[in-house]
PDB file of N, CA and C in Angstrom:
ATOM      1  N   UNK A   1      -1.216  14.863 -72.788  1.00  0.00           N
ATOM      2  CA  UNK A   1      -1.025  14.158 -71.541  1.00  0.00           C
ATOM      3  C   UNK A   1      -1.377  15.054 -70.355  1.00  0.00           C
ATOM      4  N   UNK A   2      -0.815  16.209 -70.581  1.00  0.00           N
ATOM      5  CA  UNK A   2      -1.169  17.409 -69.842  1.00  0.00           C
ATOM      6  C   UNK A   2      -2.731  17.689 -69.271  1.00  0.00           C
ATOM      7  N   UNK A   3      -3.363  17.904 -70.030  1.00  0.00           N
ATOM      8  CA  UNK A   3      -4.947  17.738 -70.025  1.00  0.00           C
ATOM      9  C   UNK A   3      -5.316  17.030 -69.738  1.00  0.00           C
ATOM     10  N   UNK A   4      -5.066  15.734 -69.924  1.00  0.00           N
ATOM     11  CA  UNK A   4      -5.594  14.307 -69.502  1.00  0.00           C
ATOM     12  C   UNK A   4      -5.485  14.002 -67.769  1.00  0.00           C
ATOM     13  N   UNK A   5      -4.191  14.479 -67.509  1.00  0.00           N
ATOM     14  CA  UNK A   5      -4.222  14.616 -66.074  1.00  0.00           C
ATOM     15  C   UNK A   5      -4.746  15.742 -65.352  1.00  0.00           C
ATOM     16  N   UNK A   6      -5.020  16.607 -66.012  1.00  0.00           N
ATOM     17  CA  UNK A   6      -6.057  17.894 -65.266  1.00  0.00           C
ATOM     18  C   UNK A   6      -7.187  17.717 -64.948  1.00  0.00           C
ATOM     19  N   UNK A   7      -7.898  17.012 -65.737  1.00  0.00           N
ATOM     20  CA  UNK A   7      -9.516  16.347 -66.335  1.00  0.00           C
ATOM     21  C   UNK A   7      -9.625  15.354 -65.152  1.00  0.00           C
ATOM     22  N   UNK A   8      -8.492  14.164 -65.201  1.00  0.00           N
ATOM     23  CA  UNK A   8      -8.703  13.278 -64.448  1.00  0.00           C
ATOM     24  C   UNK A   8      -8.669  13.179 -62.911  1.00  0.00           C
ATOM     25  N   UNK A   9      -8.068  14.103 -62.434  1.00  0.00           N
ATOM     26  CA  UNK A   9      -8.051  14.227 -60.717  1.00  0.00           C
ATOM     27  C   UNK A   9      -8.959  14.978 -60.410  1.00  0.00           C
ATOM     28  N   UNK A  10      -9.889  16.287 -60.844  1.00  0.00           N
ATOM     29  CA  UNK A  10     -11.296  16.456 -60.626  1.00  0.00           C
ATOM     30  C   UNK A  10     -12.315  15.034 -60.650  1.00  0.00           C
ATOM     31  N   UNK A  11     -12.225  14.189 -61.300  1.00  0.00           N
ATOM     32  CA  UNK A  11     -12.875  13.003 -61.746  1.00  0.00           C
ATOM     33  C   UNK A  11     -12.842  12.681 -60.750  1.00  0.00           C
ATOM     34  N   UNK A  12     -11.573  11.737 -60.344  1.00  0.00           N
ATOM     35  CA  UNK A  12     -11.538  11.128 -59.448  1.00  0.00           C
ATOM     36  C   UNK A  12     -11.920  11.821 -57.705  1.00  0.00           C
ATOM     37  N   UNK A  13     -11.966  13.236 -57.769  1.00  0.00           N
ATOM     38  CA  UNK A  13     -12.073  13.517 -56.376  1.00  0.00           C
ATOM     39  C   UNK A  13     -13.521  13.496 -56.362  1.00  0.00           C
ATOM     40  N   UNK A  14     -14.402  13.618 -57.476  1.00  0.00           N
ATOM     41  CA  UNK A  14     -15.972  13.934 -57.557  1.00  0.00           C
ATOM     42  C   UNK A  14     -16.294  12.170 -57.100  1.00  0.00           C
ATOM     43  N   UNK A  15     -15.590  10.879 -57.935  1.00  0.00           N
ATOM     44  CA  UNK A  15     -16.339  10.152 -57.561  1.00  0.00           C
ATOM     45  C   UNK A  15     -15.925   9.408 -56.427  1.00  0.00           C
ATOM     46  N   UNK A  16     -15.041   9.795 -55.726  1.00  0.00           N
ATOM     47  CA  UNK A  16     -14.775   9.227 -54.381  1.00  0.00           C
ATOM     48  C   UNK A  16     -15.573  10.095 -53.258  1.00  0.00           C
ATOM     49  N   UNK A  17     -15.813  11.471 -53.842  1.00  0.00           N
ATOM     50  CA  UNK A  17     -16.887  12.199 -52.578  1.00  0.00           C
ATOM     51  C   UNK A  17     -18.406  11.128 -52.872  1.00  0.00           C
ATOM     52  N   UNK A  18     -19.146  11.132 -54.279  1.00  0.00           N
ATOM     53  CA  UNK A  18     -20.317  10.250 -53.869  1.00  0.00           C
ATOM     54  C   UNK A  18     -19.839   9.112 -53.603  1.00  0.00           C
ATOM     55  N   UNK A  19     -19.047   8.268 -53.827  1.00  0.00           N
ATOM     56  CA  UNK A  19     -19.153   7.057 -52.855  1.00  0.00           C
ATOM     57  C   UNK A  19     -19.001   6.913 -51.763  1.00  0.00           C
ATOM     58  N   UNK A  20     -18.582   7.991 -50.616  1.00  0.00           N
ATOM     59  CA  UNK A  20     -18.509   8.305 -49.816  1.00  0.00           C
ATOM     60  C   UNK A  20     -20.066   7.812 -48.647  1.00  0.00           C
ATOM     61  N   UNK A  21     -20.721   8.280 -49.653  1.00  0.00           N
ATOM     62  CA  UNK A  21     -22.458   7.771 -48.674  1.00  0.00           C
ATOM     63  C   UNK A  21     -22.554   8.688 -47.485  1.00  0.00           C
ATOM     64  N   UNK A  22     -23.851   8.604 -47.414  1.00  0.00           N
ATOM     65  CA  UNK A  22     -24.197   9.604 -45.990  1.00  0.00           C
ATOM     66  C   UNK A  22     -23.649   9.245 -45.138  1.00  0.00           C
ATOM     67  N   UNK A  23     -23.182   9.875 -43.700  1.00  0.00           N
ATOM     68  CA  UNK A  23     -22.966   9.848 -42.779  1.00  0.00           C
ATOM     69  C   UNK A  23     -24.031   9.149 -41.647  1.00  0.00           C
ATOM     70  N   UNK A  24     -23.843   7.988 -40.837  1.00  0.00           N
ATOM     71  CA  UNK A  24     -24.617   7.491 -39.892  1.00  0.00           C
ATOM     72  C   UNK A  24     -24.982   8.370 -38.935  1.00  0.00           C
ATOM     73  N   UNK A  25     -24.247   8.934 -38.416  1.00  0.00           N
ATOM     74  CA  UNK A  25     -23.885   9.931 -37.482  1.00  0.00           C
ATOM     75  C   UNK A  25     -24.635  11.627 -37.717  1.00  0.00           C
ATOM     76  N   UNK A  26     -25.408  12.348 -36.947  1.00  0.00           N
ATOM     77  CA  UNK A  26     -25.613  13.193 -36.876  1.00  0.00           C
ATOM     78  C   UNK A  26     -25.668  13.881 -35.964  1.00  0.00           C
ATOM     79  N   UNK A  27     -24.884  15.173 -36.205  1.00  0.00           N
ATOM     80  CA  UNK A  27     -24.031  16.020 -34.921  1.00  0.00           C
ATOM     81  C   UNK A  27     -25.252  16.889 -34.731  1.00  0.00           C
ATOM     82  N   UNK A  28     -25.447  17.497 -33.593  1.00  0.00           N
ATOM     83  CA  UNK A  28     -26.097  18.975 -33.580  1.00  0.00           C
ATOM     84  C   UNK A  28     -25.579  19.633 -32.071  1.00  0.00           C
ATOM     85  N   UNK A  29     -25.962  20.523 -31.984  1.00  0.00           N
ATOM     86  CA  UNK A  29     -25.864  21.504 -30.770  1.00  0.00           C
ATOM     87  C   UNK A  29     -27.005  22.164 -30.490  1.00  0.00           C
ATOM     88  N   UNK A  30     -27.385  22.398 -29.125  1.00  0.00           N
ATOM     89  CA  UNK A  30     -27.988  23.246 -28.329  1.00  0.00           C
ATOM     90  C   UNK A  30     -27.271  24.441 -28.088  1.00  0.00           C
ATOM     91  N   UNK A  31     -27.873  25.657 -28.863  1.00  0.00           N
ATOM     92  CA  UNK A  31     -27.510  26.780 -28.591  1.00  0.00           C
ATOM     93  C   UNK A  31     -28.385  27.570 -26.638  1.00  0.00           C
ATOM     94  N   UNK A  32     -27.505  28.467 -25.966  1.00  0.00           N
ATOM     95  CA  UNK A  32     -28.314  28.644 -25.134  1.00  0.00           C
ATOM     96  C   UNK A  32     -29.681  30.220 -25.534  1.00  0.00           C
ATOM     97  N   UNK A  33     -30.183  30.171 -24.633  1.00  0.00           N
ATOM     98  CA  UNK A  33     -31.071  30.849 -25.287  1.00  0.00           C
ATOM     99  C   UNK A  33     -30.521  32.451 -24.197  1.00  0.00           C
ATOM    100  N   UNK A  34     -30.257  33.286 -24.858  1.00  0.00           N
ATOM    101  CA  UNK A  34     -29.817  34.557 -24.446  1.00  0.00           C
ATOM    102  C   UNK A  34     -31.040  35.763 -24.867  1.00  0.00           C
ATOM    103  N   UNK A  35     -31.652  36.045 -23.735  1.00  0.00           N
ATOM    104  CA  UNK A  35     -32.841  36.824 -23.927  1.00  0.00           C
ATOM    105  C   UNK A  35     -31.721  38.277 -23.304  1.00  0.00           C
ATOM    106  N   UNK A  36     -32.398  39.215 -24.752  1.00  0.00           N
ATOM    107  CA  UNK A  36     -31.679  40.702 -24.202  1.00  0.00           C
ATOM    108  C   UNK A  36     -32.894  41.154 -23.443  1.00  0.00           C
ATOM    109  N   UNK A  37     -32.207  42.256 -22.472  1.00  0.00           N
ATOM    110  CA  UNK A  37     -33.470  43.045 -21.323  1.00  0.00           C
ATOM    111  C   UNK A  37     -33.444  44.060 -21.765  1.00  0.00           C
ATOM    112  N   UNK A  38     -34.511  44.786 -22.742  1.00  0.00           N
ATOM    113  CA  UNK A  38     -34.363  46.161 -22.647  1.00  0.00           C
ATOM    114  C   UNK A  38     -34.509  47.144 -20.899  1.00  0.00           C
ATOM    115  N   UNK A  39     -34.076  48.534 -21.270  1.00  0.00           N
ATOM    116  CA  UNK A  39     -33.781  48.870 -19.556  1.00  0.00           C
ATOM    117  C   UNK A  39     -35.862  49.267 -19.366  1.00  0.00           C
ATOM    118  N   UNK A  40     -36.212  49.034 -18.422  1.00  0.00           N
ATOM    119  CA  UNK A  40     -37.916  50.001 -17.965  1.00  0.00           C
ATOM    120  C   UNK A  40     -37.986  51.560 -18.825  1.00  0.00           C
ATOM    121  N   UNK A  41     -39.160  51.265 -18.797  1.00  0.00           N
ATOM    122  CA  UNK A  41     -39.273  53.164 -19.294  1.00  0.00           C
ATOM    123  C   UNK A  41     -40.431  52.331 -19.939  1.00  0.00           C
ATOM    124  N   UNK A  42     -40.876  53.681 -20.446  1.00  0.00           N
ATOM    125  CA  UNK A  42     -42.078  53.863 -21.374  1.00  0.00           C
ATOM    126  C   UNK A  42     -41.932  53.735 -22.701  1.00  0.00           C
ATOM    127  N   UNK A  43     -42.971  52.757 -23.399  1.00  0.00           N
ATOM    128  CA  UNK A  43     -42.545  52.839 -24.249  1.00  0.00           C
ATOM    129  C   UNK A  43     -41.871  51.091 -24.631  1.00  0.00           C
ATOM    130  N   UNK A  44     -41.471  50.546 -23.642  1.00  0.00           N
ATOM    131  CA  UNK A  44     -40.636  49.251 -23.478  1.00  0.00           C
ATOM    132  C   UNK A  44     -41.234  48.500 -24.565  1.00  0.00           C
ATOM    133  N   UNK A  45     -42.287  48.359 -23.850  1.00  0.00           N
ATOM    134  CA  UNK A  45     -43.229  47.083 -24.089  1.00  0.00           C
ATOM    135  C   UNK A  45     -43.572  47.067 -26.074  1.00  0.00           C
ATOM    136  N   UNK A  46     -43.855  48.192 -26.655  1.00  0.00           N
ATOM    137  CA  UNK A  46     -44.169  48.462 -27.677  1.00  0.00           C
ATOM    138  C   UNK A  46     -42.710  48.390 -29.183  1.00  0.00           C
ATOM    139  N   UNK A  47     -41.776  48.896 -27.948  1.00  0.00           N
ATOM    140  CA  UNK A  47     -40.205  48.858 -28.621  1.00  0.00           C
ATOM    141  C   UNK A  47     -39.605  47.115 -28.843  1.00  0.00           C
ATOM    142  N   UNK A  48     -39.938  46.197 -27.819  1.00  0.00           N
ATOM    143  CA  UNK A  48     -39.416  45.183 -27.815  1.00  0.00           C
ATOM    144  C   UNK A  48     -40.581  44.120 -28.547  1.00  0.00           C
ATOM    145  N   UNK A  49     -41.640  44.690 -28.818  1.00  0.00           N
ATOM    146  CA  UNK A  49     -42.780  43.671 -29.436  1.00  0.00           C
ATOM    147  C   UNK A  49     -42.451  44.262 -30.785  1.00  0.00           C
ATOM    148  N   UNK A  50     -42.349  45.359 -31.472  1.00  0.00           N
ATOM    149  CA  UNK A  50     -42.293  45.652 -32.821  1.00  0.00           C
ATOM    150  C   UNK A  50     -40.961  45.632 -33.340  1.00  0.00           C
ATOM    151  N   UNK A  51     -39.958  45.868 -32.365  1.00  0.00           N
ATOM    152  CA  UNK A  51     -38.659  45.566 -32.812  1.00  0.00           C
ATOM    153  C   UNK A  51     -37.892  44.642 -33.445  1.00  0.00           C
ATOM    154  N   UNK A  52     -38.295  43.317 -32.288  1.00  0.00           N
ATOM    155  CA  UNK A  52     -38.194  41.939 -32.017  1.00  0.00           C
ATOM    156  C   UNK A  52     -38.697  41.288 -33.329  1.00  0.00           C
ATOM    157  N   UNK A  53     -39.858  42.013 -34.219  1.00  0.00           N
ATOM    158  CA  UNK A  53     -40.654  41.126 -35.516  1.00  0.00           C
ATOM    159  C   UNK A  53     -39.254  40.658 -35.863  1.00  0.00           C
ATOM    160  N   UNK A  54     -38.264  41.805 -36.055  1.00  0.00           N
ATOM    161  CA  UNK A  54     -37.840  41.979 -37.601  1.00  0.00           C
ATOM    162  C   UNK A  54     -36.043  41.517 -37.240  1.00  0.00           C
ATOM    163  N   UNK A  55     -35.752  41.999 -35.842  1.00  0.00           N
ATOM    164  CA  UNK A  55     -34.372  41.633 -35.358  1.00  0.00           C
ATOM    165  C   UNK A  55     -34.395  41.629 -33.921  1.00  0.00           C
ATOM    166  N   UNK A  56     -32.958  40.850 -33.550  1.00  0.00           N
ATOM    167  CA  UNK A  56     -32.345  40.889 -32.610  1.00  0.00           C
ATOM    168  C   UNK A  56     -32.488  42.051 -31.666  1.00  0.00           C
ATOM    169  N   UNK A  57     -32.862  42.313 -29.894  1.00  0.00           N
ATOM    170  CA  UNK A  57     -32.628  43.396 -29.563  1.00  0.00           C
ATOM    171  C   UNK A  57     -31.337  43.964 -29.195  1.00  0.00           C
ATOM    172  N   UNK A  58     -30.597  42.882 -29.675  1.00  0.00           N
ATOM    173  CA  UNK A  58     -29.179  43.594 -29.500  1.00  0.00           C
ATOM    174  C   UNK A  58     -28.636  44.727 -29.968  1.00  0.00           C
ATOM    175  N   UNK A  59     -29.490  45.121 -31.623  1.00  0.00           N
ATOM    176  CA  UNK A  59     -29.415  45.958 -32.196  1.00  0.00           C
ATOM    177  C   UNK A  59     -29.481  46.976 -31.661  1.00  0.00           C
ATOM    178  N   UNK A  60     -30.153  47.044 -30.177  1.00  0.00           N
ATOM    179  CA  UNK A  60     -31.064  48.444 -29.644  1.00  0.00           C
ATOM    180  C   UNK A  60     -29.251  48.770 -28.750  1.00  0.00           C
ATOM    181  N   UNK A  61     -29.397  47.227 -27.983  1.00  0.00           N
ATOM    182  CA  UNK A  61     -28.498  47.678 -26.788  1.00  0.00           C
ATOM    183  C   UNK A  61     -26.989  48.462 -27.387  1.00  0.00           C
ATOM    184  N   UNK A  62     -26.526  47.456 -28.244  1.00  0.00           N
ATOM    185  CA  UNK A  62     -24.967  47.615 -28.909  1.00  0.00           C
ATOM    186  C   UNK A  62     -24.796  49.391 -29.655  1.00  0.00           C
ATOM    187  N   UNK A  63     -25.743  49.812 -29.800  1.00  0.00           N
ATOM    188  CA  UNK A  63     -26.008  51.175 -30.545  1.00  0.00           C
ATOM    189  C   UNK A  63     -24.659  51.886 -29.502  1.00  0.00           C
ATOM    190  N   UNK A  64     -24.659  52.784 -30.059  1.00  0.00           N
ATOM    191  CA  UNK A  64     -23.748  54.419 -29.155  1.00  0.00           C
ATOM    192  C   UNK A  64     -24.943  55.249 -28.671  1.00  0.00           C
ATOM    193  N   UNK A  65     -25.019  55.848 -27.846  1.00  0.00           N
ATOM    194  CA  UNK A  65     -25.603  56.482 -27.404  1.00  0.00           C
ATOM    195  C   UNK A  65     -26.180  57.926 -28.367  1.00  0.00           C
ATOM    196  N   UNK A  66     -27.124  57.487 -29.049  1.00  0.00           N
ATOM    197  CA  UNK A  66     -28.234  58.402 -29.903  1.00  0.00           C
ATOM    198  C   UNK A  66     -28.499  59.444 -30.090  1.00  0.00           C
ATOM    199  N   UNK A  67     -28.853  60.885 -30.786  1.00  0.00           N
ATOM    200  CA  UNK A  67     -29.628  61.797 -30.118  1.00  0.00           C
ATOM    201  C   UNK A  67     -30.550  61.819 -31.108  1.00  0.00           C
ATOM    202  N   UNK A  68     -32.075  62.133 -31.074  1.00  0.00           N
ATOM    203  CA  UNK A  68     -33.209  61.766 -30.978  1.00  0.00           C
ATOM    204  C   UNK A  68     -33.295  62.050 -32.494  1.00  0.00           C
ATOM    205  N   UNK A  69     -32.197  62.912 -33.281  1.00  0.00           N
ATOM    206  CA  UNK A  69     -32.604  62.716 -34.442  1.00  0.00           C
ATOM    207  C   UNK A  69     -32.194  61.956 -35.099  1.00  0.00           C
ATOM    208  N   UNK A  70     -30.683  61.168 -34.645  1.00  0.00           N
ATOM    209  CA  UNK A  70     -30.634  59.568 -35.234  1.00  0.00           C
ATOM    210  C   UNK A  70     -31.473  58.564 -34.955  1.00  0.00           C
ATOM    211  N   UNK A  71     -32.198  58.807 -33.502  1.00  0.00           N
ATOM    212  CA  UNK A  71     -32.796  57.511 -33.425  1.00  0.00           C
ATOM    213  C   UNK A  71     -34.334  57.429 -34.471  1.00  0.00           C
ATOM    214  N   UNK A  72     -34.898  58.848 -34.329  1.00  0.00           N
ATOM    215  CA  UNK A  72     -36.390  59.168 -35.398  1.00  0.00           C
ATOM    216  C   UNK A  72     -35.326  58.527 -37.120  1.00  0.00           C
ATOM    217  N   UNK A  73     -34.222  58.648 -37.455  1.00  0.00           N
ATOM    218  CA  UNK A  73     -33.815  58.446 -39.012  1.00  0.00           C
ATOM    219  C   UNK A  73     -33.752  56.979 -38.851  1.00  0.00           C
ATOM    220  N   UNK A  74     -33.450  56.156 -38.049  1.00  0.00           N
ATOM    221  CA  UNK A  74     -33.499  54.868 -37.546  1.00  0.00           C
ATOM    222  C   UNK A  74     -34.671  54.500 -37.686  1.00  0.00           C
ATOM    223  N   UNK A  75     -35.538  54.723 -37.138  1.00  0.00           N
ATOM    224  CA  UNK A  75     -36.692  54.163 -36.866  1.00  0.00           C
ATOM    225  C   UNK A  75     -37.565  54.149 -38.105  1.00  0.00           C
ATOM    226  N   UNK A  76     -37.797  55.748 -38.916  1.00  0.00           N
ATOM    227  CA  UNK A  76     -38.483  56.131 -39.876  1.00  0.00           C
ATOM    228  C   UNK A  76     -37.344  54.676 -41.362  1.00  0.00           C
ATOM    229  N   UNK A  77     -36.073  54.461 -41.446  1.00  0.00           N
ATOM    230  CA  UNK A  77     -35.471  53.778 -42.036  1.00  0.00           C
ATOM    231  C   UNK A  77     -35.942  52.283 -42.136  1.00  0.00           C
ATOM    232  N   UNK A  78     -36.484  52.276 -40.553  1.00  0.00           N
ATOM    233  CA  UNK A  78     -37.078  50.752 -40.509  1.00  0.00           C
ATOM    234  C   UNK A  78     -38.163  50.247 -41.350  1.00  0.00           C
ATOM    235  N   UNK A  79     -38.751  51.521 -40.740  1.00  0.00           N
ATOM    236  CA  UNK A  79     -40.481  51.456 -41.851  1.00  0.00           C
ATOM    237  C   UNK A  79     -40.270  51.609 -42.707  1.00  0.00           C
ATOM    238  N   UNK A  80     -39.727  52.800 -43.388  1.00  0.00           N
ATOM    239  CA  UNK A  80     -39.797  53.209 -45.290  1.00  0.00           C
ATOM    240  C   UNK A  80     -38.652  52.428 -46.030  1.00  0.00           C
ATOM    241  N   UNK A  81     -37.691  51.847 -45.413  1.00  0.00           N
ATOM    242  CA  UNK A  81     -37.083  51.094 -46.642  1.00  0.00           C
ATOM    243  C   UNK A  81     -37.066  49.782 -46.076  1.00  0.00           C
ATOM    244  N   UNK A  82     -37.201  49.151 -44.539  1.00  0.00           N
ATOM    245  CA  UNK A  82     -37.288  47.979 -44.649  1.00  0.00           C
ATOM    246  C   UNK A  82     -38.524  47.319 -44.113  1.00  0.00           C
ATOM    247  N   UNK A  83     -39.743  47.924 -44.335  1.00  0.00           N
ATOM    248  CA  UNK A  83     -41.119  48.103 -44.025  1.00  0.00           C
ATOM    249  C   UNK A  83     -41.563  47.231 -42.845  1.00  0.00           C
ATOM    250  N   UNK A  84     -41.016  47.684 -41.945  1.00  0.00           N
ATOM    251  CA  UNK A  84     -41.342  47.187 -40.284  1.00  0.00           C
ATOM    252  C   UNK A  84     -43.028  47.781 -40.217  1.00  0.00           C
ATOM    253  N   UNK A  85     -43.838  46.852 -40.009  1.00  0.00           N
ATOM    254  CA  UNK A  85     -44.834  47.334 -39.964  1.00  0.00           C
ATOM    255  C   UNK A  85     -45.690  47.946 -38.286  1.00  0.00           C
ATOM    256  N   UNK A  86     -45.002  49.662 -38.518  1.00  0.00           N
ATOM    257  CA  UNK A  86     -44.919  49.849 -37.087  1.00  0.00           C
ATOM    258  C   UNK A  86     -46.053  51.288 -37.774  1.00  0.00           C
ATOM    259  N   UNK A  87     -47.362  51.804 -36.923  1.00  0.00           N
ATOM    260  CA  UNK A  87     -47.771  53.062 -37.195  1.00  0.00           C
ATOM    261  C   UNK A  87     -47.265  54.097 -36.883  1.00  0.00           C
ATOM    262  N   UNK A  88     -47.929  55.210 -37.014  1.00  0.00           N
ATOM    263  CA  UNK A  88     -46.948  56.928 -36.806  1.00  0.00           C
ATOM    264  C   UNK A  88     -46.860  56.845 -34.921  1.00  0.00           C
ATOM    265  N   UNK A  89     -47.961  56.617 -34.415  1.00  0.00           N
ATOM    266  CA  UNK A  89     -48.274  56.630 -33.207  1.00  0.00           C
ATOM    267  C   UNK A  89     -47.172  55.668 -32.316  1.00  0.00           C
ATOM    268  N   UNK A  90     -47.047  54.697 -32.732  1.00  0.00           N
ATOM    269  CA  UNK A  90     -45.766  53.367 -32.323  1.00  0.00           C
ATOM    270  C   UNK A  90     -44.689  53.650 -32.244  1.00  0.00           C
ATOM    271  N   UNK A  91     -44.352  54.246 -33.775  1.00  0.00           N
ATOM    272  CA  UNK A  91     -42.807  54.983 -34.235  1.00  0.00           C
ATOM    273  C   UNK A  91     -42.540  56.026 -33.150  1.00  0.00           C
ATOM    274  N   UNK A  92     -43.752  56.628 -32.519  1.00  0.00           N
ATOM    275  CA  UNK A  92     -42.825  58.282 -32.141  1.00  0.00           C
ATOM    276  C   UNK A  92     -42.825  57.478 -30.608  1.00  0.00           C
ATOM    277  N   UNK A  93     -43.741  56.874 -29.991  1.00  0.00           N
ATOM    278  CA  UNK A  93     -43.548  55.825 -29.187  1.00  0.00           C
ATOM    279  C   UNK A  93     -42.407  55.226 -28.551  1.00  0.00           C
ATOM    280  N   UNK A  94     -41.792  54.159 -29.762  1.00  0.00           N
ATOM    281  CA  UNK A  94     -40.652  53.579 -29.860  1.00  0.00           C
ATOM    282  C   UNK A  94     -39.600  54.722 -29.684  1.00  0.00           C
ATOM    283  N   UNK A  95     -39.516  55.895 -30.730  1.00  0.00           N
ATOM    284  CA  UNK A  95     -38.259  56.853 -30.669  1.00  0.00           C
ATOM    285  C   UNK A  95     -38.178  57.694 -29.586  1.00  0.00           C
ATOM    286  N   UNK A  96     -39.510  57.478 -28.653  1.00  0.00           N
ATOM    287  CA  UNK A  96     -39.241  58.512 -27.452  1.00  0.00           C
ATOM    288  C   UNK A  96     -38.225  57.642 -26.026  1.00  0.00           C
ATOM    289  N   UNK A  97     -38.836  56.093 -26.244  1.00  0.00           N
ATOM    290  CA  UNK A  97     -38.149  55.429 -25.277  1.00  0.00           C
ATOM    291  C   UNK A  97     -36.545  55.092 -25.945  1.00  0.00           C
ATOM    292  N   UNK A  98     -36.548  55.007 -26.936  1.00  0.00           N
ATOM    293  CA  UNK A  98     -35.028  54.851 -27.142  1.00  0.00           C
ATOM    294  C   UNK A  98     -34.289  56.175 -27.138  1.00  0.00           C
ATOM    295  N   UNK A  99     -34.646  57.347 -27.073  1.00  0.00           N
ATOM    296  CA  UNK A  99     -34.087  58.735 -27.145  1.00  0.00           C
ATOM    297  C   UNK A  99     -33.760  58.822 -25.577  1.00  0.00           C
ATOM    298  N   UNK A 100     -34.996  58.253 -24.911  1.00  0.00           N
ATOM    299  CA  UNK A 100     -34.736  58.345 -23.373  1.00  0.00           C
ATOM    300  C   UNK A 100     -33.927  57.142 -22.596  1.00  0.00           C
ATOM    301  N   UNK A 101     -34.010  56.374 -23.403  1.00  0.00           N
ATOM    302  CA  UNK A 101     -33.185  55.072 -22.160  1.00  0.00           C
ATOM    303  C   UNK A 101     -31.996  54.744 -22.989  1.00  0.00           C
ATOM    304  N   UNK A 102     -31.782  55.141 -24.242  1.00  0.00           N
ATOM    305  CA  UNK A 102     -30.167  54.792 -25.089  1.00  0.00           C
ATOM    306  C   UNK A 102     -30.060  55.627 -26.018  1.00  0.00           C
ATOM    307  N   UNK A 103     -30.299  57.324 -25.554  1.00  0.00           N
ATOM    308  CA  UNK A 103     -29.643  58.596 -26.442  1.00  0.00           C
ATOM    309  C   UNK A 103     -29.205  59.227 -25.447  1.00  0.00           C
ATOM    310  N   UNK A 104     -28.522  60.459 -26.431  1.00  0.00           N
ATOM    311  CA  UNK A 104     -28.038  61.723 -25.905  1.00  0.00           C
ATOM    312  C   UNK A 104     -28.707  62.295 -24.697  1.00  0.00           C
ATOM    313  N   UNK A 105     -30.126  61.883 -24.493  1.00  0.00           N
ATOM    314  CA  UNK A 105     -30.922  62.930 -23.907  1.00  0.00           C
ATOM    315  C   UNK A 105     -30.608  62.472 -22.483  1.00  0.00           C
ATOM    316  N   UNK A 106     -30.287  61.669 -22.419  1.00  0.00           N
ATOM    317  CA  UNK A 106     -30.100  61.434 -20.916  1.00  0.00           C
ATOM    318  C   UNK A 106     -28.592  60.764 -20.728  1.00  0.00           C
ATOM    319  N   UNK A 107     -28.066  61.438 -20.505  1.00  0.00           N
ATOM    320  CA  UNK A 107     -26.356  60.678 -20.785  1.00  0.00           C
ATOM    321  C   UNK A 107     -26.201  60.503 -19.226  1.00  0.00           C
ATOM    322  N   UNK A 108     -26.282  60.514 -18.422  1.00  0.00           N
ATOM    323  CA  UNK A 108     -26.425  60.190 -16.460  1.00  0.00           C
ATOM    324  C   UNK A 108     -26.302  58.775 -16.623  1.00  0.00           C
ATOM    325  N   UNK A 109     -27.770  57.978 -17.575  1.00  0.00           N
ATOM    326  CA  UNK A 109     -28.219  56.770 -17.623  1.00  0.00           C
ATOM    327  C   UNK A 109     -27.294  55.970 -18.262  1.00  0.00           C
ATOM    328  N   UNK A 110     -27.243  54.555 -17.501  1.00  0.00           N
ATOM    329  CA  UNK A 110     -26.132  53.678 -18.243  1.00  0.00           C
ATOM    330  C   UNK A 110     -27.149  52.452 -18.036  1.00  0.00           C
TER     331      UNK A 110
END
């Protein structure tokens, strides 16, 4: 009897969800569109076009403040294990403006 009622209230909840039928109604939302600003410097333009392929630039802003050999293990991490397709020339590029506008090297800058 035991079993019989274990068996049977899965049953019954499976076939009251399909008779259920689609919904008439369909909800959605407008998300707003939140563009991050990286800060000027050199380097910007190349950081936020190769960055941007792969993620969010929030990633850049939310960081702690860097020093140039986390940001080169960062960057080199992007390419060799999650193959951001960025060249040697781009990479040192990218790691000079993020060393300078969100590392150690310039701690004055906010």
């Amino acid at each position: 009897m035991k079993k019989r009622t274990l068996l049977t209230i899965p049953l019954l909840l499976i076939a009251g969800l399909a008779s259920a039928g689609p919904q008439d109604t369909v909800h959605s939302i407008a998300l707003p569109t939140i563009r991050t600003e990286l800060k000027a410097g050199e380097g910007k333009e190349k950081t936020e076009t190769l960055c941007a392929t792969c993620h969010s630039l929030d990633y850049i802003t939310m960081q702690p403040r860097l020093p140039v050999a986390q940001w080169t293990a960062t960057v080199n991490k992007m390419i060799k294990v999650m193959g951001a397709p960025i060249n040697e020339d781009d990479a040192q590029k990218i790691i000079g403006y993020l060393t300078m506008q969100y590392g150690t090297q310039n701690e004055g800058r906010r």
